[in-house]
N, C-alpha and C. Protein backbone atom coordinates (compact mmCIF):
# COMPACT_ATOMS: atom_id res chain seq x y z
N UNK A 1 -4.20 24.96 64.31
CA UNK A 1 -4.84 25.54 63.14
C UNK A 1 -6.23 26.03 63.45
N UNK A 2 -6.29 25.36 64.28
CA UNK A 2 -8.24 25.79 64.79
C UNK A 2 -8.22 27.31 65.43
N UNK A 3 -7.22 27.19 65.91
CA UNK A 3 -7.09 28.87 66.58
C UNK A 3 -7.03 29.79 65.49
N UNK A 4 -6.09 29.28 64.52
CA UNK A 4 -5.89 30.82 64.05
C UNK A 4 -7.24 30.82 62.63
N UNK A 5 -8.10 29.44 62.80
CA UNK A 5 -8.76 29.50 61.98
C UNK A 5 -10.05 30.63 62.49
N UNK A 6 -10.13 29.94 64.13
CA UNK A 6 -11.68 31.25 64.35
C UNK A 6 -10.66 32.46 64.88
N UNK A 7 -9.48 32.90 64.66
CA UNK A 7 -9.16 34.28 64.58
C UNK A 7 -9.63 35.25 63.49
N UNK A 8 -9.29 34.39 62.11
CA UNK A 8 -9.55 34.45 60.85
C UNK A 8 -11.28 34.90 61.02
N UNK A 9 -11.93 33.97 60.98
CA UNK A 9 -13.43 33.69 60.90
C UNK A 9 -14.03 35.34 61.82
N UNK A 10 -13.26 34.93 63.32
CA UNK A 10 -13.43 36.15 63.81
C UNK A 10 -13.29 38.09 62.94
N UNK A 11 -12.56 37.94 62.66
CA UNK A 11 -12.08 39.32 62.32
C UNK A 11 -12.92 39.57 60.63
N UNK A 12 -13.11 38.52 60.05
CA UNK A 12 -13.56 38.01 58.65
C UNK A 12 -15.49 39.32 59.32
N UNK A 13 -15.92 38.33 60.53
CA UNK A 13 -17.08 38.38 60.48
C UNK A 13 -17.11 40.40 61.20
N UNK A 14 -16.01 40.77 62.07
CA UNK A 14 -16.23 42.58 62.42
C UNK A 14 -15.78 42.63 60.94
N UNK A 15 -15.39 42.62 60.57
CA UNK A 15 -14.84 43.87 59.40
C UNK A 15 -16.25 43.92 57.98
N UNK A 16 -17.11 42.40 58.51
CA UNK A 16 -18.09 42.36 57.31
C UNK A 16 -18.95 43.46 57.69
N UNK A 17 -19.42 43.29 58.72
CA UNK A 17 -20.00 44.78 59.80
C UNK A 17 -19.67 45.57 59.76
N UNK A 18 -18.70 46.70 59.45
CA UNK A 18 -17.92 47.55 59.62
C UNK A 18 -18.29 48.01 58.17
N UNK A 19 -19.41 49.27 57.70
CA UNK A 19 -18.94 49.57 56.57
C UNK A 19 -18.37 50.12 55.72
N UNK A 20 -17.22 51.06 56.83
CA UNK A 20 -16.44 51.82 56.17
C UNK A 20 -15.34 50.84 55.99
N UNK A 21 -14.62 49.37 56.35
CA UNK A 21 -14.26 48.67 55.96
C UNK A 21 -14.55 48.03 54.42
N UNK A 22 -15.91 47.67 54.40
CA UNK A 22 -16.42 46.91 53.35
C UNK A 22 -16.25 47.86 52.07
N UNK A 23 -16.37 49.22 52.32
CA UNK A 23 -16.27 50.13 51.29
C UNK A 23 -14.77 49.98 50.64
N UNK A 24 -14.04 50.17 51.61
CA UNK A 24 -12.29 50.25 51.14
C UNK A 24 -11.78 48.74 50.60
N UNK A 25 -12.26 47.73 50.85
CA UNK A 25 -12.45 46.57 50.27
C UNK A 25 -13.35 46.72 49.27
N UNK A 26 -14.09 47.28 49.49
CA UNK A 26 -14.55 46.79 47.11
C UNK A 26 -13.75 48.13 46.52
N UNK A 27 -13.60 49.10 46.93
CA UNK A 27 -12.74 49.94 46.14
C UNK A 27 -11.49 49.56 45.72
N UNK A 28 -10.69 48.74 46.78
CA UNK A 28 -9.26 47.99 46.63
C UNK A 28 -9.71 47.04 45.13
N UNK A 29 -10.60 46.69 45.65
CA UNK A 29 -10.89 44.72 44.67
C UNK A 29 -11.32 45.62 42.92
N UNK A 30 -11.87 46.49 42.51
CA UNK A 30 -12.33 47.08 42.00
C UNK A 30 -10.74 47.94 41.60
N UNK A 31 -10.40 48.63 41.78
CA UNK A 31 -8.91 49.74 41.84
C UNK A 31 -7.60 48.55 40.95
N UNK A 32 -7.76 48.19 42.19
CA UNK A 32 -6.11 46.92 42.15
C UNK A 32 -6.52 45.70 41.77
N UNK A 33 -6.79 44.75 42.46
CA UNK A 33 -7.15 43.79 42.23
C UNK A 33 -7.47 43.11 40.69
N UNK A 34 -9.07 43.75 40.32
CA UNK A 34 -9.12 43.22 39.60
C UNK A 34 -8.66 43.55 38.32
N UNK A 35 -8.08 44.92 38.05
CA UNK A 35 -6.87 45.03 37.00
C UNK A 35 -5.99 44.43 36.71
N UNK A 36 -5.11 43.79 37.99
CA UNK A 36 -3.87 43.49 38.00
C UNK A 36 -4.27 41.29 37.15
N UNK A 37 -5.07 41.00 37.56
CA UNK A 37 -5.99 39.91 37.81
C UNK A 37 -6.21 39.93 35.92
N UNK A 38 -6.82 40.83 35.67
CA UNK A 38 -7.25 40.91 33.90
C UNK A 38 -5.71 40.66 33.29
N UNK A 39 -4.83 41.49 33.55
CA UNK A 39 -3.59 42.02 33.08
C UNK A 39 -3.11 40.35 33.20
N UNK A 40 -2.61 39.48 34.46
CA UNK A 40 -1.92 38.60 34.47
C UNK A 40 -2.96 37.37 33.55
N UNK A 41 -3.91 37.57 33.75
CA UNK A 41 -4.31 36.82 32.54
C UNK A 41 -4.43 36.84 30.91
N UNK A 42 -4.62 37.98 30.32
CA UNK A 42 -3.98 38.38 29.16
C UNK A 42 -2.99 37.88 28.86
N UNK A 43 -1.81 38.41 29.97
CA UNK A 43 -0.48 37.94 29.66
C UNK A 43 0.05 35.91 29.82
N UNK A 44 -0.86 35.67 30.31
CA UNK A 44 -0.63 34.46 30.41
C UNK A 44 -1.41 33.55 28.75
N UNK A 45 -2.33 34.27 28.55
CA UNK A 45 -2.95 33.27 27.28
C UNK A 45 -2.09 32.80 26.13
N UNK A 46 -0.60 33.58 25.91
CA UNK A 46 0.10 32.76 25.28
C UNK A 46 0.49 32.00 25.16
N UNK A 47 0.93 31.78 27.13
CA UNK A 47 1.41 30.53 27.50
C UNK A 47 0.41 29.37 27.43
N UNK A 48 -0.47 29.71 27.94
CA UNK A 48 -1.60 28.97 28.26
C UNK A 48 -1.79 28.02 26.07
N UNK A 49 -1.48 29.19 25.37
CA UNK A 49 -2.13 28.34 24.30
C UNK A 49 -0.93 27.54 23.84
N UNK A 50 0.35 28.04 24.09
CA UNK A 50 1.82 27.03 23.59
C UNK A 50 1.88 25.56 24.48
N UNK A 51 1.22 25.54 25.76
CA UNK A 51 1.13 24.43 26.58
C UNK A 51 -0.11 23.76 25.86
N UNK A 52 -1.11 24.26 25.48
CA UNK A 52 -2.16 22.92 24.95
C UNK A 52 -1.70 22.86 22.99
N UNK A 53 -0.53 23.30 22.14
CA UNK A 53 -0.15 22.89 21.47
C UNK A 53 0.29 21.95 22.01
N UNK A 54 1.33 22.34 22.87
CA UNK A 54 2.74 21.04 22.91
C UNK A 54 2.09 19.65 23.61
N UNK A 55 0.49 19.79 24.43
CA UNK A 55 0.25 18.95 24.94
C UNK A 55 -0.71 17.93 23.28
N UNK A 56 -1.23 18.26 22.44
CA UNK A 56 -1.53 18.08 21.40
C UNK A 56 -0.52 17.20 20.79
N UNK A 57 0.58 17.74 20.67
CA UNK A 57 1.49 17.31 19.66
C UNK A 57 2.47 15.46 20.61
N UNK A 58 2.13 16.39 21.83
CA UNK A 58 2.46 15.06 22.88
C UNK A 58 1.67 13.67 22.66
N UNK A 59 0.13 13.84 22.74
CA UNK A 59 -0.79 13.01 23.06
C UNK A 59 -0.98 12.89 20.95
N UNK A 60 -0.49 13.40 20.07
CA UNK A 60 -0.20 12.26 18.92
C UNK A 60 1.04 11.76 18.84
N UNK A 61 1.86 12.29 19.49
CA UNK A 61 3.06 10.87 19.14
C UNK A 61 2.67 9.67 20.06
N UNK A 62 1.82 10.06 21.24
CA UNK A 62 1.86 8.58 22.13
C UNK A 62 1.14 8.03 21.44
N UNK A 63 -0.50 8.22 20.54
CA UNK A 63 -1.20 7.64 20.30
C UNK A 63 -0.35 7.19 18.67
N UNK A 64 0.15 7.63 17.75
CA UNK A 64 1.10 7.19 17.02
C UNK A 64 2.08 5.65 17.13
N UNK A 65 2.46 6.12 18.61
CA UNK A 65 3.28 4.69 19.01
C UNK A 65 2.21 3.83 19.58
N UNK A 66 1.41 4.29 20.04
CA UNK A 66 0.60 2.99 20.50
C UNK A 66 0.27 2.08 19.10
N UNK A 67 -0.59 2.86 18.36
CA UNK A 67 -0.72 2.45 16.97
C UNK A 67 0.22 1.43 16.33
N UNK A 68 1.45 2.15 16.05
CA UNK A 68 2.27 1.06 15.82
C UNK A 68 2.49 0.24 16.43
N UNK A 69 2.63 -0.31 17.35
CA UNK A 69 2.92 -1.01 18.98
C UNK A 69 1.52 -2.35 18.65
N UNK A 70 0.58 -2.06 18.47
CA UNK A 70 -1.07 -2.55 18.35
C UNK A 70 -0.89 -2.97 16.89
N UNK A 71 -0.73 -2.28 15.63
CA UNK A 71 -0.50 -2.74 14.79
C UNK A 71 0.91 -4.15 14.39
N UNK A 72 1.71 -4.04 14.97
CA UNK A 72 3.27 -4.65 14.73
C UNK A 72 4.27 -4.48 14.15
N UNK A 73 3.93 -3.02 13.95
CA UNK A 73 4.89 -2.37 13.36
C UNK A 73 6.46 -2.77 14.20
C-alpha cells in the first residue's frame, strides 16, 4: 500500500504544478462535478427526511415500552 500510496502522492504533487492541468480540474469540478453532487443531493432529501421520520417514530415506541416496562405495566 505504501507504494501505490507515494505513486498517488507522487503524481497528486506534478499535476498540482502543471497549470494547464489544474485548470481542466477546476473546470471538470465546476462543469460536472459539482452539478451532478447538488442534483444527487436534492434528490436524496426525501429520503433523507422519510429515514429521520421512521427513526422518530422508532425511538417512541422503544421509549413507550421502556415506560411501560419501568412503570409495570
Amino acid at each position: 500500500m505504501s507504494f501505490l500510496s507515494r505513486i498517488v502522492m507522487r503524481v497528486a504533487r506534478e499535476v498540482s504544478q502543471n497549470p494547464e492541468a489544474r485548470a481542466k480540474a477546476s473546470e471538470v469540478l465546476e462543469d460536472d462535478v459539482k452539478p451532478r453532487a447538488k442534483k444527487a443531493w436534492s434528490d436524496a432529501q426525501p429520503k433523507i427526511a422519510d429515514a429521520k421520520l421512521g427513526l422518530k417514530r422508532f425511538v417512541k415506541e422503544v421509549r413507550d415500552e421502556y415506560r411501560k416496562g419501568r412503570d409495570g405495566e
